[in-house]
Protein backbone atom coordinates (compact mmCIF):
# COMPACT_ATOMS: atom_id res chain seq x y z
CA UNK A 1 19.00 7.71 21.63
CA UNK A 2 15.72 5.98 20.99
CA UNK A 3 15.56 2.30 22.37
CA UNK A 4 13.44 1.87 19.03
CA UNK A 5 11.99 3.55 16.18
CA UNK A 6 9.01 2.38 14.04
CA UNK A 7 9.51 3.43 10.44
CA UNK A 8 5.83 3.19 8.96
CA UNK A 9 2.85 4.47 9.90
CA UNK A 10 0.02 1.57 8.61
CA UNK A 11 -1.44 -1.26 10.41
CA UNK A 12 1.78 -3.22 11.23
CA UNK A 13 3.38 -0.39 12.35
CA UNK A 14 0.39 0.36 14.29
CA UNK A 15 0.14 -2.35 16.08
CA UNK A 16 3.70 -2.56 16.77
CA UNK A 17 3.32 1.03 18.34
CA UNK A 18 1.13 -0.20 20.97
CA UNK A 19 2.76 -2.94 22.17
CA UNK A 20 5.59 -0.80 22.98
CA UNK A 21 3.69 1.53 24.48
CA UNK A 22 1.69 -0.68 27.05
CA UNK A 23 5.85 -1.23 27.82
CA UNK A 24 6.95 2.14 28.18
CA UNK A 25 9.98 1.96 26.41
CA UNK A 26 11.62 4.86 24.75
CA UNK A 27 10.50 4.97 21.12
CA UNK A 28 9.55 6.92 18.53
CA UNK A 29 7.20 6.30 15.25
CA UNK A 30 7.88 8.10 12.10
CA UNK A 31 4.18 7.40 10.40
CA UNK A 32 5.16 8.92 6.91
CA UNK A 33 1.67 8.51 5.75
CA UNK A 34 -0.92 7.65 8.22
CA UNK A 35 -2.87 4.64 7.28
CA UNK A 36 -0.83 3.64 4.76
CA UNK A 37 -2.67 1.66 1.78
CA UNK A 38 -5.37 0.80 3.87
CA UNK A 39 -6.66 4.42 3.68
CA UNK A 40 -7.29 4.17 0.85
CA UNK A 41 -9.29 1.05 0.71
CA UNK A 42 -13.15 1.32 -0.38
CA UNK A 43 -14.43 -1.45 1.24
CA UNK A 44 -12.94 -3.56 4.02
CA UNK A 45 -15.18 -6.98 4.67
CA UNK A 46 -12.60 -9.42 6.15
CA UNK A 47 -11.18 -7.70 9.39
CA UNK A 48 -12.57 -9.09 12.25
CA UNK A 49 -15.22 -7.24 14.07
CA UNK A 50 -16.66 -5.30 11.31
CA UNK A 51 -19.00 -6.42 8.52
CA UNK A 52 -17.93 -4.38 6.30
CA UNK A 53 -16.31 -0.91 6.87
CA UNK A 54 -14.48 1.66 4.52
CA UNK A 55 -9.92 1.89 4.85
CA UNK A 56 -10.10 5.40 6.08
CA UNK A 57 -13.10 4.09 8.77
CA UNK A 58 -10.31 2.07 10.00
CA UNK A 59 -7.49 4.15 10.28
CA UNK A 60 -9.92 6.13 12.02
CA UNK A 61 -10.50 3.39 14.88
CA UNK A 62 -6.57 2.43 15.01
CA UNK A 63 -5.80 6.16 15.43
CA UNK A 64 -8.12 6.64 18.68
CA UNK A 65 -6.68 3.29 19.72
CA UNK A 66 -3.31 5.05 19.59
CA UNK A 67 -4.59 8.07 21.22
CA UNK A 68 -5.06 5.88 24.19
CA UNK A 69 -0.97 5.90 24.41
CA UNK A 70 0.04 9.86 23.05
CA UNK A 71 1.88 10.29 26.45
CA UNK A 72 3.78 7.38 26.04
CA UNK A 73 5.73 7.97 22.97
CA UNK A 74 6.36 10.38 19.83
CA UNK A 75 5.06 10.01 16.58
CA UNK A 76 5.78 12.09 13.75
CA UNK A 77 3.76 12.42 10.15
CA UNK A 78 4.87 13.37 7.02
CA UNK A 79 8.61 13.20 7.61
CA UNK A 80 10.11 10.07 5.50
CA UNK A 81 13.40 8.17 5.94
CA UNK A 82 15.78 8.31 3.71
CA UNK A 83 18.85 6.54 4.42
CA UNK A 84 19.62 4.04 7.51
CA UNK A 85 23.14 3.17 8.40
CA UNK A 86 24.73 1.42 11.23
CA UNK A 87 26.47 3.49 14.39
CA UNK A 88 28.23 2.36 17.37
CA UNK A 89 25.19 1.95 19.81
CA UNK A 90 22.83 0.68 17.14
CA UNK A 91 21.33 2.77 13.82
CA UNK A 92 20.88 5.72 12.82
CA UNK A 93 18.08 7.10 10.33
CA UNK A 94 17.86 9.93 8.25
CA UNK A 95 14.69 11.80 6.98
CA UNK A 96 14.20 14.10 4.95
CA UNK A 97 14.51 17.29 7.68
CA UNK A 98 16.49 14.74 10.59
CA UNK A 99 18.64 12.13 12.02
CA UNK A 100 17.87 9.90 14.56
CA UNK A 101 19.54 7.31 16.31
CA UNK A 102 18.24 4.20 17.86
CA UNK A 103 19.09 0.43 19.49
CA UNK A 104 16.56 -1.07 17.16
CA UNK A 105 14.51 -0.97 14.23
CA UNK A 106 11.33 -2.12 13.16
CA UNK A 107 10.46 -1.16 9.19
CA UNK A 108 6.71 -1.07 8.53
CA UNK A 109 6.70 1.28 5.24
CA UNK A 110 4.37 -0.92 3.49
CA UNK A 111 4.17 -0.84 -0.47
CA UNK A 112 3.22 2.04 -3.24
CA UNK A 113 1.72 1.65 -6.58
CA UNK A 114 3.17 0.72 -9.42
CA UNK A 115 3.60 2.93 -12.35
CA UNK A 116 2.60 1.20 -15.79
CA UNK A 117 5.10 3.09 -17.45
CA UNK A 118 3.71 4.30 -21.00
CA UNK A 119 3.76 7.32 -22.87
CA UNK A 120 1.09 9.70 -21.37
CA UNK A 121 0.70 8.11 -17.82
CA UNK A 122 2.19 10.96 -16.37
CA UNK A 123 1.66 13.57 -18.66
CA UNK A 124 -1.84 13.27 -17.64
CA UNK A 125 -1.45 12.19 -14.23
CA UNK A 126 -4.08 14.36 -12.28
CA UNK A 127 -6.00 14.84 -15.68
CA UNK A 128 -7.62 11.97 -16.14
CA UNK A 129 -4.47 9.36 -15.18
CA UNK A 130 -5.07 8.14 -11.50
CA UNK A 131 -4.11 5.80 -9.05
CA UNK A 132 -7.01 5.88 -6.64
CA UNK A 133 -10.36 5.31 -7.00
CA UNK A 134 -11.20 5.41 -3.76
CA UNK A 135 -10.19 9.59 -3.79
CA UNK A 136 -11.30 10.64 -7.33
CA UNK A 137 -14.35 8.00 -8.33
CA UNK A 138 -16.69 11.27 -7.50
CA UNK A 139 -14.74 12.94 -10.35
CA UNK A 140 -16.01 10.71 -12.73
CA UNK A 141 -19.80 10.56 -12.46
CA UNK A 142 -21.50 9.94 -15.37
CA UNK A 143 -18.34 9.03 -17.35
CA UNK A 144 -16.90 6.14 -19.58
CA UNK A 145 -13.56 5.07 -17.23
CA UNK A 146 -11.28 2.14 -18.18
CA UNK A 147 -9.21 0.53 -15.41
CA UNK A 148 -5.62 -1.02 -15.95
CA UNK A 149 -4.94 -3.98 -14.24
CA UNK A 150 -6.53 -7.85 -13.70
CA UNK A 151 -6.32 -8.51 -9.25
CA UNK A 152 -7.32 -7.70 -6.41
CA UNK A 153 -6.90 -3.92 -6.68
CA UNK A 154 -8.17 -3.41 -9.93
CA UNK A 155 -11.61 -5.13 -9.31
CA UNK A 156 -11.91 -3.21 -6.33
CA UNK A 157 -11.52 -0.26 -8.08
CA UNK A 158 -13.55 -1.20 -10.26
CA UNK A 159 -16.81 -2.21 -8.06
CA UNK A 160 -16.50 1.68 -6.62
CA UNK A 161 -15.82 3.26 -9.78
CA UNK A 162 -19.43 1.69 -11.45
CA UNK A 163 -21.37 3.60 -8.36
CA UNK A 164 -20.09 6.71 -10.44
CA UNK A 165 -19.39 6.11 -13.70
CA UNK A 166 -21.79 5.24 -16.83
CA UNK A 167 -19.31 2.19 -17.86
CA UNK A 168 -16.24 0.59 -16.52
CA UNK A 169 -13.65 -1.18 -18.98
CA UNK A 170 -11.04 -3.55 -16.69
CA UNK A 171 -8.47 -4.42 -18.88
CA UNK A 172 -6.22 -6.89 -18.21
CA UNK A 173 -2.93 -8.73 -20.04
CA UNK A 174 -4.67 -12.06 -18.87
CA UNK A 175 -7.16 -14.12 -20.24
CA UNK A 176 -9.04 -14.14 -16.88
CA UNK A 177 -9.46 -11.93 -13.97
CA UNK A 178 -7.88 -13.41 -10.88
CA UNK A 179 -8.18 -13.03 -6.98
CA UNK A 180 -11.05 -12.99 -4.83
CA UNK A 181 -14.21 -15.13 -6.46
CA UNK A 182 -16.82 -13.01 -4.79
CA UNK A 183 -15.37 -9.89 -6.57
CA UNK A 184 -14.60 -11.94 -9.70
CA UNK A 185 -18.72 -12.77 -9.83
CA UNK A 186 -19.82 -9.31 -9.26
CA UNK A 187 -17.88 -7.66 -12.22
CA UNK A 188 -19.36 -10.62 -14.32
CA UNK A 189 -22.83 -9.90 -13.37
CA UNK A 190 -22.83 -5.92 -13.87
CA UNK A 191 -24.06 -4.77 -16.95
CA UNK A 192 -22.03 -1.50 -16.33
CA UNK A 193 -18.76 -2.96 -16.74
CA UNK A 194 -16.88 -4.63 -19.50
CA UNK A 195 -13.70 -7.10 -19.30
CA UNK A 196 -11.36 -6.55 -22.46
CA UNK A 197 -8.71 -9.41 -21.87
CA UNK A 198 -5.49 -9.72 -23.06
CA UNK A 199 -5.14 -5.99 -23.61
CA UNK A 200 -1.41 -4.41 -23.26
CA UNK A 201 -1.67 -0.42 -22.92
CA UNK A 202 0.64 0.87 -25.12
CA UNK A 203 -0.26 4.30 -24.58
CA UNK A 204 -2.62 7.36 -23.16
CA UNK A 205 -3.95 10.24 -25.27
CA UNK A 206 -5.67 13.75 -24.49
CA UNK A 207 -5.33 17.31 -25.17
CA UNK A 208 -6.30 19.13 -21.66
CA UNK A 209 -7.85 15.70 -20.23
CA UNK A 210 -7.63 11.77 -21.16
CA UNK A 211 -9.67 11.32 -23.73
CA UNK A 212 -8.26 8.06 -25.19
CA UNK A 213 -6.73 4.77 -24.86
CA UNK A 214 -4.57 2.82 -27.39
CA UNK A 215 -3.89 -1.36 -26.34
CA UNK A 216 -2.74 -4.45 -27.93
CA UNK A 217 -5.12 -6.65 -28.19
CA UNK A 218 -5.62 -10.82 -28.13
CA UNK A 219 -4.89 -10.74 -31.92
CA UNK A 220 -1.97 -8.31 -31.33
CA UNK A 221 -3.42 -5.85 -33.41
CA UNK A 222 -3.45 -1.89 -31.52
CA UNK A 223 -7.34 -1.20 -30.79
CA UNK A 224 -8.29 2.71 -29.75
CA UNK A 225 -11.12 3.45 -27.64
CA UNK A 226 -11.98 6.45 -26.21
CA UNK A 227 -11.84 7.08 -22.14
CA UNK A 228 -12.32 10.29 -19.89
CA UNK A 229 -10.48 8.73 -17.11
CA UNK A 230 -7.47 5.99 -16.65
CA UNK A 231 -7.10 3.75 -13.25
CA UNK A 232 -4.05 2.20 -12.77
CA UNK A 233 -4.36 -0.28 -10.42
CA UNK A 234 -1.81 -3.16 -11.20
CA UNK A 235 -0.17 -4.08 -7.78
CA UNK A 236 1.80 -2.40 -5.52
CA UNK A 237 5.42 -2.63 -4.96
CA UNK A 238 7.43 -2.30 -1.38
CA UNK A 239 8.12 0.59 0.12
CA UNK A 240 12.65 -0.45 0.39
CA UNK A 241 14.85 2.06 -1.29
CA UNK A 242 15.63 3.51 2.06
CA UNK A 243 16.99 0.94 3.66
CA UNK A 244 20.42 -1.39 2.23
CA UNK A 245 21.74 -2.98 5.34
CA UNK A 246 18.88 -5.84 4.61
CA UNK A 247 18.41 -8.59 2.74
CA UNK A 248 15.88 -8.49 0.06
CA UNK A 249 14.33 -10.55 -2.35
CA UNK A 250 14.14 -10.24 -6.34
CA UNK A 251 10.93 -8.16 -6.13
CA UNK A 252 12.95 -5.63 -3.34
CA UNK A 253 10.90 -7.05 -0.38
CA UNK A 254 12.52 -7.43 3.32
CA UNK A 255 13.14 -11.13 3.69
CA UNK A 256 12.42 -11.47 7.33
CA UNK A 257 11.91 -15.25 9.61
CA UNK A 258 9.06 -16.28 11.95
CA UNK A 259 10.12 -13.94 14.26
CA UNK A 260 10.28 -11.00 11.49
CA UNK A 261 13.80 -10.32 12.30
CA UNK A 262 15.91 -9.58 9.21
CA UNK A 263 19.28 -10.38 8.24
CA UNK A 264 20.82 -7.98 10.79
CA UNK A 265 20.62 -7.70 14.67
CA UNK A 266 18.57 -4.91 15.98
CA UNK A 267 16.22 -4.79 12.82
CA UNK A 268 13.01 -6.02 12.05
CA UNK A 269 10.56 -5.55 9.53
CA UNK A 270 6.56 -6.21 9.27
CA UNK A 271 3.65 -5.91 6.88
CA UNK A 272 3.18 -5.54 3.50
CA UNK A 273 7.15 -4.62 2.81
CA UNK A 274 8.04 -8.24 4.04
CA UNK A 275 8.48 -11.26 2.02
CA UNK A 276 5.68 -12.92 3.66
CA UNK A 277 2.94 -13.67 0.79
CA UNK A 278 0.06 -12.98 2.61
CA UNK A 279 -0.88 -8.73 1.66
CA UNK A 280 -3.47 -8.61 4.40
CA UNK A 281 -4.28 -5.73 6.61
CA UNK A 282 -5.12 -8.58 9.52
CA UNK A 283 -2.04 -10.09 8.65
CA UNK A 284 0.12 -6.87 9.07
CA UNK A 285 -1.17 -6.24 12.59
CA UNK A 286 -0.71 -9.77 13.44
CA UNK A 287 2.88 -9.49 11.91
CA UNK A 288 3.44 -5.83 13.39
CA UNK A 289 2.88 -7.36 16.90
CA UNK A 290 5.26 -10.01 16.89
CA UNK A 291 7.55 -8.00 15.86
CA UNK A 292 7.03 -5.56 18.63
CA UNK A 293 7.26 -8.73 20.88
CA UNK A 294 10.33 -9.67 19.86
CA UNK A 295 11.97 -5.78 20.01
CA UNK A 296 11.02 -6.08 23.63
CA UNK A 297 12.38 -9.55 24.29
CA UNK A 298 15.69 -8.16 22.48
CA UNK A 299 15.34 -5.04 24.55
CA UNK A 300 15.37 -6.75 28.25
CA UNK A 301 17.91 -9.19 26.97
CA UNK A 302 20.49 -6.65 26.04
């Protein structure tokens, strides 16, 4: 029996991690994924203490931060929950090869990426169909890309796609782009990239690879244009089919209060999976270590 268990292994769960540590409580961290979405970040400009720094940079530097605490505690990667249930001394959680039971909770799984969900997006998934510029950009040098999608994500993408390709398309369903201005300005002032708005996909061609595109666009009529490579980038979605016991919101996030304690005793949740609005990797380590204060202050008091 584990006094708690951190489900997530990204910046709020982290953080959370060495809180308990410095405590020396009895707890164990099932990372699933290392790094979680910030690993996969291209460039990083608004955490504090580095001007600008790549996702998996960062993992790197929380990682040896946690290294600081291996003797204190077990962490496990790769192994992901599956089902959480109540038990008579607190919870137990199932992964895919275990069960584990513990006092307390604290769910830090983060979010995934949404699917767009049209004919060909996974029939060439891994042929031309991706989800990650950061990891296959290099693929593409030289090469007339489009990316799917009109925040945050999809500029971002696109800014570290045009260092390899010969043209960017972003395509959005807006009119406008929308998110961060200083991205916004850059994709306006490259001559390598092209905004097509009000474009619905409708659906991906190839034969081996990607080679085309079909979209709706402003005037509703289907336009074709030919791609050797598809970016989906249009949001993220949390990481919550695991886990019932909780309260969520319409869009399946962990409604949590100030205190990120959910709707039942014992568990928590932090980061990105939350309800809170704010999808920041700061903000997840700021969130992950209240939570982690609170476990403790639950801990002593029980």
């Amino acid at each position: 029996m584990y006094d708690s268990i951190i489900i997530g292994g990204g910046p709020a769960g982290m953080a959370a991690a060495i809180y308990l540590a410095r405590q020396k409580i009895n707890f164990l961290m099932l990372a699933g994924e290392v790094g979680g979405q910030t690993l996969w970040s291209s460039e990083v400009e608004n955490y504090l203490g580095f001007h600008m720094i790549n996702g998996q940079e960062l993992v790197s530097k929380f990682q040896e931060h946690l290294k600081d605490y291996k003797k204190d505690f077990k962490m496990i990667s790769g192994e992901y929950v599956t089902d959480i249930s109540q038990s008579d001394k607190g919870f137990s959680v199932k992964t895919d090869a275990n069960v584990y039971e513990s006092k307390t909770l604290l769910v830090a799984t983060g979010t995934k990426h949404r699917d767009l969900g049209v004919p060909g997006e996974k029939d060439f998934y891994g042929k031309g169909v991706t989800y990650c510029a950061t990891c296959d950009a290099p693929l593409f040098k030289d090469k007339q890309v489009h990316v799917i999608g009109g925040g945050n994500s999809a500029m971002e993408a696109t800014l570290f796609l045009v260092k390899y390709a010969s043209s960017v398309s972003i395509m959005s369903i807006d009119p406008e782009l929308h998110g961060d201005e200083v991205m916004i300005e850059k994709i306006k002032q490259n001559p390598k990239i092209r905004f097509i708005s009000q474009a619905k996909t409708i659906r991906i061609t190839g034969e081996k690879f990607v080679n085309g595109i079909y979209y709706s666009g402003s005037d509703g009529q289907e336009v074709h244009e030919s791609t050797q490579g598809v970016f989906i980038e249009i949001g993220l979605k949390p990481v919550s089919d695991f886990i019932n016991l909780v309260d969520k919101n319409d869009h399946a996030e962990i409604i949590v209060d100030k205190n990120n304690a959910t709707s039942v005793k014992g568990i928590w949740a932090a980061g990105d999976v939350t309800d809170i609005t704010e999808k920041q990797i700061a903000v997840a380590v700021g969130e992950g270590s209240k939570a982690a204060l609170q476990i403790l202050k639950y801990l002593q008091n029980s």
